[in-house]
PDB file of N, CA and C in Angstrom:
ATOM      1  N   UNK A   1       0.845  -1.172   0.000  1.00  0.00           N
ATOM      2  CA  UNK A   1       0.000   0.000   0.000  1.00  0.00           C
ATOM      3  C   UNK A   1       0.894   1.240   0.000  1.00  0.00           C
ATOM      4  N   UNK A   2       0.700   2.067  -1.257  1.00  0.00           N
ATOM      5  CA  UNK A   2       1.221   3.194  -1.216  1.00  0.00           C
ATOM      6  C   UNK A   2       0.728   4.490  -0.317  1.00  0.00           C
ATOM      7  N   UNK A   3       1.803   5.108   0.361  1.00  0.00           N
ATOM      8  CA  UNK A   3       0.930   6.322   0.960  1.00  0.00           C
ATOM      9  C   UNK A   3       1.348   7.827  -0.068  1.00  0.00           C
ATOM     10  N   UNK A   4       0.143   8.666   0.170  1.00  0.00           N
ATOM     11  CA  UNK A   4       0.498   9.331  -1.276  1.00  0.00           C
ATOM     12  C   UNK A   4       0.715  11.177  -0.076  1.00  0.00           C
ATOM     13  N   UNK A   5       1.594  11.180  -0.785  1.00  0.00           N
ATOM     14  CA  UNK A   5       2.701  12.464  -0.021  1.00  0.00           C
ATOM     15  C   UNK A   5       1.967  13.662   0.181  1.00  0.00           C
ATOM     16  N   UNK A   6       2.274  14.794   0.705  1.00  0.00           N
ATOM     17  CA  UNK A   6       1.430  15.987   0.708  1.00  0.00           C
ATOM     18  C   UNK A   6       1.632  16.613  -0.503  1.00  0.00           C
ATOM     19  N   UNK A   7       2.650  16.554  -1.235  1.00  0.00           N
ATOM     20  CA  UNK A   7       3.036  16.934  -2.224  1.00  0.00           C
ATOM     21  C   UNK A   7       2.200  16.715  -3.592  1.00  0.00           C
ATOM     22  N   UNK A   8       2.285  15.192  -3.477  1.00  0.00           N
ATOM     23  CA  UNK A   8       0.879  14.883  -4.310  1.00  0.00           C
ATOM     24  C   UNK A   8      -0.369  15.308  -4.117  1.00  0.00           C
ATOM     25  N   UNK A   9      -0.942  15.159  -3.180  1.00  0.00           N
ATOM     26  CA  UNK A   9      -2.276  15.925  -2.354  1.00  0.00           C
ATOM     27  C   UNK A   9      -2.358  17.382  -3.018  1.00  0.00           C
ATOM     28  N   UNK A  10      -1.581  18.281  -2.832  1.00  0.00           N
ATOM     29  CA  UNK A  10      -1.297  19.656  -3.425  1.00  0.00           C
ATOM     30  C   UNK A  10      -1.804  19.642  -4.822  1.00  0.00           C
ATOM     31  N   UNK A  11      -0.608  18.658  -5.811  1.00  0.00           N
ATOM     32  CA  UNK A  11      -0.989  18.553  -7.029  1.00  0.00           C
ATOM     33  C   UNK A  11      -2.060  17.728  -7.571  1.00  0.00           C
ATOM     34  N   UNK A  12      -2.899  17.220  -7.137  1.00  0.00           N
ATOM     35  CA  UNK A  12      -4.326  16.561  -7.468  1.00  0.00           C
ATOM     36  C   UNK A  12      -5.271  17.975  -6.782  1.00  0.00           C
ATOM     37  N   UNK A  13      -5.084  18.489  -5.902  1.00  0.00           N
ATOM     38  CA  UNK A  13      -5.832  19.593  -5.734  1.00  0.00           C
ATOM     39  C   UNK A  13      -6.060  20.703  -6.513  1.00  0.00           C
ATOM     40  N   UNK A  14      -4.695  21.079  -7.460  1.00  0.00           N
ATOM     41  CA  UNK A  14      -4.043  21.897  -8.282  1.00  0.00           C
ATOM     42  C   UNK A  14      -5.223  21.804  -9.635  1.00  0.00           C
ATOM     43  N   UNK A  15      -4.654  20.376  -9.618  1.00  0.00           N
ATOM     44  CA  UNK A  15      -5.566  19.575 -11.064  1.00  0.00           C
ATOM     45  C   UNK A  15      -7.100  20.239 -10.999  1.00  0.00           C
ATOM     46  N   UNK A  16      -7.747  19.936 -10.022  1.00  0.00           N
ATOM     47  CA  UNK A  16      -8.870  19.870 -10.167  1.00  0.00           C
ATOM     48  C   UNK A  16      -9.555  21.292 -10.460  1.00  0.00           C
ATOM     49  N   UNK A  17      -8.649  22.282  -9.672  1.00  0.00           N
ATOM     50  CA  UNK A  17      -9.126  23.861 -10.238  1.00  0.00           C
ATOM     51  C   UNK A  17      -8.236  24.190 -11.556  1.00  0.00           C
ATOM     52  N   UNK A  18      -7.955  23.469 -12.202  1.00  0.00           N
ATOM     53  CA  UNK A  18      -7.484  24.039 -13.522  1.00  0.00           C
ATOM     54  C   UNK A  18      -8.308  23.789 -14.575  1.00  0.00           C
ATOM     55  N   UNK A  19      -9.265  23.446 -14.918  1.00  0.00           N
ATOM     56  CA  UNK A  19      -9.997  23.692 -15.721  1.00  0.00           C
ATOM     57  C   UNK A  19     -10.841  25.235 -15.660  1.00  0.00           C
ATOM     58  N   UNK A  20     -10.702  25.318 -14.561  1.00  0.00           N
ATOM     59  CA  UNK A  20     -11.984  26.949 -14.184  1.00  0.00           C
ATOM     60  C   UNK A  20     -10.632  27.526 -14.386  1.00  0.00           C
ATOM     61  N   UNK A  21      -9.060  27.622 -14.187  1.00  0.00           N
ATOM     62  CA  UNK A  21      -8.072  28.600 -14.658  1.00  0.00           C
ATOM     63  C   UNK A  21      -8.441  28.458 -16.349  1.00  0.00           C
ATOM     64  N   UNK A  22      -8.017  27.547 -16.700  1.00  0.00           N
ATOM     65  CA  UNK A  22      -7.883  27.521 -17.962  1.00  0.00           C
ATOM     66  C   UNK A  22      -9.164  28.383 -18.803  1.00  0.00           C
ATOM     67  N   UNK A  23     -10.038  28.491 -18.286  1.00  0.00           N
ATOM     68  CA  UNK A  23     -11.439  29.048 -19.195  1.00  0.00           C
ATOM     69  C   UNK A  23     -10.949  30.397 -18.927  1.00  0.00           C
ATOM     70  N   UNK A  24     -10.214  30.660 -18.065  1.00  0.00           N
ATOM     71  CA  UNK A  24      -9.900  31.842 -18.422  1.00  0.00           C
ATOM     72  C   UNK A  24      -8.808  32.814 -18.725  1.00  0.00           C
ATOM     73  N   UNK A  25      -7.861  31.259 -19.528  1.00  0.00           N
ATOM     74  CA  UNK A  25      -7.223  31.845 -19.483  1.00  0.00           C
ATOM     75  C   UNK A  25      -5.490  31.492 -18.993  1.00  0.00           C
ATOM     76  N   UNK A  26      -5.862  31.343 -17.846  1.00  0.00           N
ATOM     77  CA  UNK A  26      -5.034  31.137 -16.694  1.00  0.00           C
ATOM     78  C   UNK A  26      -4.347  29.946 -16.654  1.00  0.00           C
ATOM     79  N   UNK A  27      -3.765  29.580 -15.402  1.00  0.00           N
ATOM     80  CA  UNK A  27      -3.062  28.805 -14.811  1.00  0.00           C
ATOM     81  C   UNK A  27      -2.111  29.108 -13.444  1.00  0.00           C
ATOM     82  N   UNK A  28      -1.680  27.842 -13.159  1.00  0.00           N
ATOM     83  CA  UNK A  28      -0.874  28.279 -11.516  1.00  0.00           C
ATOM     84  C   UNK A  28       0.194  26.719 -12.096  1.00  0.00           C
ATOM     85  N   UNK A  29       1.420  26.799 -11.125  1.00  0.00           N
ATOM     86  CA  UNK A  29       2.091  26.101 -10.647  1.00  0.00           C
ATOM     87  C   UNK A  29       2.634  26.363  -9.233  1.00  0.00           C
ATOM     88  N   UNK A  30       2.678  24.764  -8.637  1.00  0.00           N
ATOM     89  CA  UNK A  30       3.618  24.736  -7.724  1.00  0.00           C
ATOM     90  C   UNK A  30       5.018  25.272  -7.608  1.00  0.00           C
ATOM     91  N   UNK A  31       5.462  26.143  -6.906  1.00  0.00           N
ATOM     92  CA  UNK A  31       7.003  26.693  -6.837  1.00  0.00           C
ATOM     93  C   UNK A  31       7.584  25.274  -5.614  1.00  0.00           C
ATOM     94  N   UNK A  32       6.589  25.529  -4.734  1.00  0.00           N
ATOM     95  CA  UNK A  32       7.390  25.059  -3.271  1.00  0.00           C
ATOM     96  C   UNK A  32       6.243  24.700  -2.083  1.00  0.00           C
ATOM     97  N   UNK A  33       6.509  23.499  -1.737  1.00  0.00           N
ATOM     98  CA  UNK A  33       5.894  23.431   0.163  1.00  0.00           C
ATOM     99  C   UNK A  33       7.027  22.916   0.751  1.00  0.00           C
ATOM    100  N   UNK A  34       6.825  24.355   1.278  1.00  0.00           N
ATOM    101  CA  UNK A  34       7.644  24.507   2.703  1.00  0.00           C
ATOM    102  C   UNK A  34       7.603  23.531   3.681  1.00  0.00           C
ATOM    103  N   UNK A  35       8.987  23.384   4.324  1.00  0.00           N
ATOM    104  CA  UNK A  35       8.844  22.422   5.810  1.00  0.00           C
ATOM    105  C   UNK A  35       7.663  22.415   6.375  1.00  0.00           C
ATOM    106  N   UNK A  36       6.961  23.755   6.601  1.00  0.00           N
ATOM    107  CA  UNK A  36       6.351  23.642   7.942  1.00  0.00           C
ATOM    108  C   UNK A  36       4.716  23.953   6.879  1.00  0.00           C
ATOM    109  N   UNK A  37       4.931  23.380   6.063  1.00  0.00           N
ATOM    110  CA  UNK A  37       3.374  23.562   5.047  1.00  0.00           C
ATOM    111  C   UNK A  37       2.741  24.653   4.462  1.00  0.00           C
ATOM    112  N   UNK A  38       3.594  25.195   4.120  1.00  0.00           N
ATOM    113  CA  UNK A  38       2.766  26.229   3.485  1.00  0.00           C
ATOM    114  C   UNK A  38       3.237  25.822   1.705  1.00  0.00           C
ATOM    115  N   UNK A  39       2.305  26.074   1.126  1.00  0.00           N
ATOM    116  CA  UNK A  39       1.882  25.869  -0.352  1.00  0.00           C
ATOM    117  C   UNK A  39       2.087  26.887  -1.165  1.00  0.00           C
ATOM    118  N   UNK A  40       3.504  27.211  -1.849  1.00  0.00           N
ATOM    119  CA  UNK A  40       3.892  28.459  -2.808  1.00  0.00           C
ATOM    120  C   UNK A  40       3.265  28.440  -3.990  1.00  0.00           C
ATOM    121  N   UNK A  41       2.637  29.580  -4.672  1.00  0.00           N
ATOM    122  CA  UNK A  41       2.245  29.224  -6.075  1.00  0.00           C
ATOM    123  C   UNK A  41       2.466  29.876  -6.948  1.00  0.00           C
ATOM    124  N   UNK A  42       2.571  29.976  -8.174  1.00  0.00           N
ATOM    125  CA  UNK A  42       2.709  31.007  -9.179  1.00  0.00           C
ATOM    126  C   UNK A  42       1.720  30.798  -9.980  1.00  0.00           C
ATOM    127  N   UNK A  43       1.010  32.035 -10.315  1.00  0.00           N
ATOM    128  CA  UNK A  43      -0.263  32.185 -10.957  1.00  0.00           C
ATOM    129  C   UNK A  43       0.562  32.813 -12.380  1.00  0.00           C
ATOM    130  N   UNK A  44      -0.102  32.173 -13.395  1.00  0.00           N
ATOM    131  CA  UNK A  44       0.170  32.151 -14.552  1.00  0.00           C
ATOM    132  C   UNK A  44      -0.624  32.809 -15.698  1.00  0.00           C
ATOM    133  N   UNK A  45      -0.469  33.202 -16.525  1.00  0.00           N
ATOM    134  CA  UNK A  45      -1.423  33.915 -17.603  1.00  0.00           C
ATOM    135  C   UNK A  45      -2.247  34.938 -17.101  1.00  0.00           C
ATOM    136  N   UNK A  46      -3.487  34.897 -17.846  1.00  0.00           N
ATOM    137  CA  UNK A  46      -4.263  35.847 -17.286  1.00  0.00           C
ATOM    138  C   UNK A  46      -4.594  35.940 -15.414  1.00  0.00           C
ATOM    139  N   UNK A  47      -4.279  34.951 -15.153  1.00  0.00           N
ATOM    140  CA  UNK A  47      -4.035  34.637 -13.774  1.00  0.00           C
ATOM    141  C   UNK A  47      -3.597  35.819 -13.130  1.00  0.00           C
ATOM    142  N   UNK A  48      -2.067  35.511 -13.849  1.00  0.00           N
ATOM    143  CA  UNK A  48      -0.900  36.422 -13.424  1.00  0.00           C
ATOM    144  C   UNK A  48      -1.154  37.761 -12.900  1.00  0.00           C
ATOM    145  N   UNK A  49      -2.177  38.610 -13.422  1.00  0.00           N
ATOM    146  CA  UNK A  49      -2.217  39.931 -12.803  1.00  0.00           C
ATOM    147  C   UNK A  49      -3.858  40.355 -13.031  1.00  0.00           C
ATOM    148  N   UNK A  50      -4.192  39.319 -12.013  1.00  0.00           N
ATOM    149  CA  UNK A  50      -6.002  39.617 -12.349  1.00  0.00           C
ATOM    150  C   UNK A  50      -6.113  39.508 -10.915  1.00  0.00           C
ATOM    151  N   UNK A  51      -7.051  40.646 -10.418  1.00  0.00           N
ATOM    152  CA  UNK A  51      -7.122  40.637  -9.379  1.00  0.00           C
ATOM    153  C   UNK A  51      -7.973  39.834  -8.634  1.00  0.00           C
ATOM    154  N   UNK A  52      -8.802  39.076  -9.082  1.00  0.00           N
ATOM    155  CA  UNK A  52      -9.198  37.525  -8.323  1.00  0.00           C
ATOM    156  C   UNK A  52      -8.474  36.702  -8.006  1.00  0.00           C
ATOM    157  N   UNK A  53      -7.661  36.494  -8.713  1.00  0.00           N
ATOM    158  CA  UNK A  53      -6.208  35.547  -8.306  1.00  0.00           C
ATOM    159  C   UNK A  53      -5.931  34.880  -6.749  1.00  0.00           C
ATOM    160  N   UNK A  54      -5.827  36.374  -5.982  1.00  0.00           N
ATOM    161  CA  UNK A  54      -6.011  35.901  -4.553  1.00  0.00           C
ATOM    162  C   UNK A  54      -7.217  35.006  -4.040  1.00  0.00           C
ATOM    163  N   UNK A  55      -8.351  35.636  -4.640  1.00  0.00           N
ATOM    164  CA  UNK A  55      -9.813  34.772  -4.063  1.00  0.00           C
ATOM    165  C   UNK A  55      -9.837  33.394  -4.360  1.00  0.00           C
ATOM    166  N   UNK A  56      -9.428  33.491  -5.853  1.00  0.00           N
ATOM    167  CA  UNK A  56      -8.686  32.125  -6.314  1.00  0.00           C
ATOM    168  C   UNK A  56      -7.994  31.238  -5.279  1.00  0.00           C
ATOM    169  N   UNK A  57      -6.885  31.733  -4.758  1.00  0.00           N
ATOM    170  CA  UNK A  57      -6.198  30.888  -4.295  1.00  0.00           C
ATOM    171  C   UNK A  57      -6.578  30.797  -2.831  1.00  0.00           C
ATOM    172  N   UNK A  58      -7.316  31.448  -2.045  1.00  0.00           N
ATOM    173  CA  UNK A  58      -8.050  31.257  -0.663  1.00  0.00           C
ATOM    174  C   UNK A  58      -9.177  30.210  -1.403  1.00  0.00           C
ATOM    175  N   UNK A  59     -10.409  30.605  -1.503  1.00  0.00           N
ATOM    176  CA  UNK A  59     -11.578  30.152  -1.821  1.00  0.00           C
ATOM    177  C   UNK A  59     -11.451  29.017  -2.556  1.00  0.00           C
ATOM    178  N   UNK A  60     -10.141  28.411  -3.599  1.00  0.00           N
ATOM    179  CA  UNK A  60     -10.441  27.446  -4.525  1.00  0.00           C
ATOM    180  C   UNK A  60      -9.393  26.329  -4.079  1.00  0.00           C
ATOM    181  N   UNK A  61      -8.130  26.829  -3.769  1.00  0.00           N
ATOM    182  CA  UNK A  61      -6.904  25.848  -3.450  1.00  0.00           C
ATOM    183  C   UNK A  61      -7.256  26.014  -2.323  1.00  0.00           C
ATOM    184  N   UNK A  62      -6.861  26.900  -1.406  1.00  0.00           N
ATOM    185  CA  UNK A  62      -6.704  26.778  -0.040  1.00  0.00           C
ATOM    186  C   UNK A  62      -8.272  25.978   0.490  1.00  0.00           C
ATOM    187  N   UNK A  63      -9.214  26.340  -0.224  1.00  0.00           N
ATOM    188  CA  UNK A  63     -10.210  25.363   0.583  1.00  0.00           C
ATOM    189  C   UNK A  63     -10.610  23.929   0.084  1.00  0.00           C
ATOM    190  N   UNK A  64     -10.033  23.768  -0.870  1.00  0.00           N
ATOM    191  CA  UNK A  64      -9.846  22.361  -1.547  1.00  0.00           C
ATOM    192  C   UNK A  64      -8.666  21.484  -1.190  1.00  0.00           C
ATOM    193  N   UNK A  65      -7.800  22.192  -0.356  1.00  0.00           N
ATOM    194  CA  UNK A  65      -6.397  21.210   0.565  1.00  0.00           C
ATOM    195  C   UNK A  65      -7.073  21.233   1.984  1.00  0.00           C
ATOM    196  N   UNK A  66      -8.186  22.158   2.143  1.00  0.00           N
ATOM    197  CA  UNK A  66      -8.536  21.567   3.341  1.00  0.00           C
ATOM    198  C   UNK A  66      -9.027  19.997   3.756  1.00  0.00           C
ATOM    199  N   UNK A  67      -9.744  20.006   2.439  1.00  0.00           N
ATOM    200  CA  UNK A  67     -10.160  18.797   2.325  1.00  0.00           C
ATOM    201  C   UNK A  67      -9.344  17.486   2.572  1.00  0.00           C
ATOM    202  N   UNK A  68      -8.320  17.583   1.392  1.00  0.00           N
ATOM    203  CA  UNK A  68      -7.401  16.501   1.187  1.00  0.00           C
ATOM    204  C   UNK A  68      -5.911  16.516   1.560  1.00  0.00           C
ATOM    205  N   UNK A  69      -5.598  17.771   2.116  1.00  0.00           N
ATOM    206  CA  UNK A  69      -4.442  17.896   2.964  1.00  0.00           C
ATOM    207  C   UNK A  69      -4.471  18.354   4.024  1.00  0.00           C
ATOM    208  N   UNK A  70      -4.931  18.222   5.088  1.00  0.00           N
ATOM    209  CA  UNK A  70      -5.329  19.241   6.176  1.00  0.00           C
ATOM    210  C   UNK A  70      -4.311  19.624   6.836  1.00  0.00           C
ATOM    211  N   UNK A  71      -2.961  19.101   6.226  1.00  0.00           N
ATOM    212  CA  UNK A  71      -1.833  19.449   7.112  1.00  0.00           C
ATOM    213  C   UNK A  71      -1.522  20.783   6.350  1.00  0.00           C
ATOM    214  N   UNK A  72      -1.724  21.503   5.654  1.00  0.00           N
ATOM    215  CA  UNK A  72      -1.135  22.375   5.078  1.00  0.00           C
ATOM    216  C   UNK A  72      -1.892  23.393   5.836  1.00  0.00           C
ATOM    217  N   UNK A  73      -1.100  24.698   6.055  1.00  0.00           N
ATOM    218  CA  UNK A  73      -1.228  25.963   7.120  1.00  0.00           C
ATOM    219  C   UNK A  73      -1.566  26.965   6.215  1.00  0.00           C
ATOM    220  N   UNK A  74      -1.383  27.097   4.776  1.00  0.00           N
ATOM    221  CA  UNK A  74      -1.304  28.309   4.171  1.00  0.00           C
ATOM    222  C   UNK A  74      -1.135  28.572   2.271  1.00  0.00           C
ATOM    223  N   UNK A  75      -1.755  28.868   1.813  1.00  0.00           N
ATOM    224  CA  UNK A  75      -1.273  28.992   0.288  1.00  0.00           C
ATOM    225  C   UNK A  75      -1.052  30.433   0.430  1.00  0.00           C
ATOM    226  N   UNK A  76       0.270  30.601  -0.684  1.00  0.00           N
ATOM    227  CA  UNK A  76       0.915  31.890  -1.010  1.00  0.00           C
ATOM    228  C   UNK A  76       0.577  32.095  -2.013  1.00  0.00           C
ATOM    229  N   UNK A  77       0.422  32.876  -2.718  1.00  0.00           N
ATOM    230  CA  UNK A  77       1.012  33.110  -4.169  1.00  0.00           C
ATOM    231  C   UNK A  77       2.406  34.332  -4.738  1.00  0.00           C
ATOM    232  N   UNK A  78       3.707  34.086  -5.355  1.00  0.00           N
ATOM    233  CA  UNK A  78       4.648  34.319  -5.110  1.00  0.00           C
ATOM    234  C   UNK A  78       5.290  35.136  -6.675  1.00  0.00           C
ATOM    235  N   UNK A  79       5.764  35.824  -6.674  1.00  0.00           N
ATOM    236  CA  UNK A  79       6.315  36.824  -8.406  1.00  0.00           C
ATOM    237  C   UNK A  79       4.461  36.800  -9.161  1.00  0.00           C
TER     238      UNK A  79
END
């Protein structure tokens, strides 16, 4: 039995809001999780400098790792 990492957790979470990036546009990648859990991101495309971006990443990642990572403390978004 495999156990599947936080890391993975992150990126299946990632997955699942990229279709609603993509319609508009957009996208994110993982930069980095930190030792102590926090979730770096870089918002991409129209992403990149739209000011939902943040709501994005509270309301869509950050409450979609609640779910499936609960160890994680925090999403950033970073450049």
């Amino acid at each position: 039995m495999s156990m599947i990492t936080t890391k993975e957790k992150v990126l299946v979470a990632m997955e699942q809001l990229r279709p609603f990036l993509h319609a508009d546009g957009g996208d994110m990648e993982l930069v980095e999780l930190t030792d102590d859990y926090i979730v770096k991101v870089r918002m991409l495309g129209s992403c990149g400098d739209c000011s939902m971006s943040s709501m994005t990443l509270k309301a869509g990642l950050e409450e979609a790792l609640k779910v499936v990572a609960p160890e994680i403390k925090a999403v950033e978004a970073i450049g």
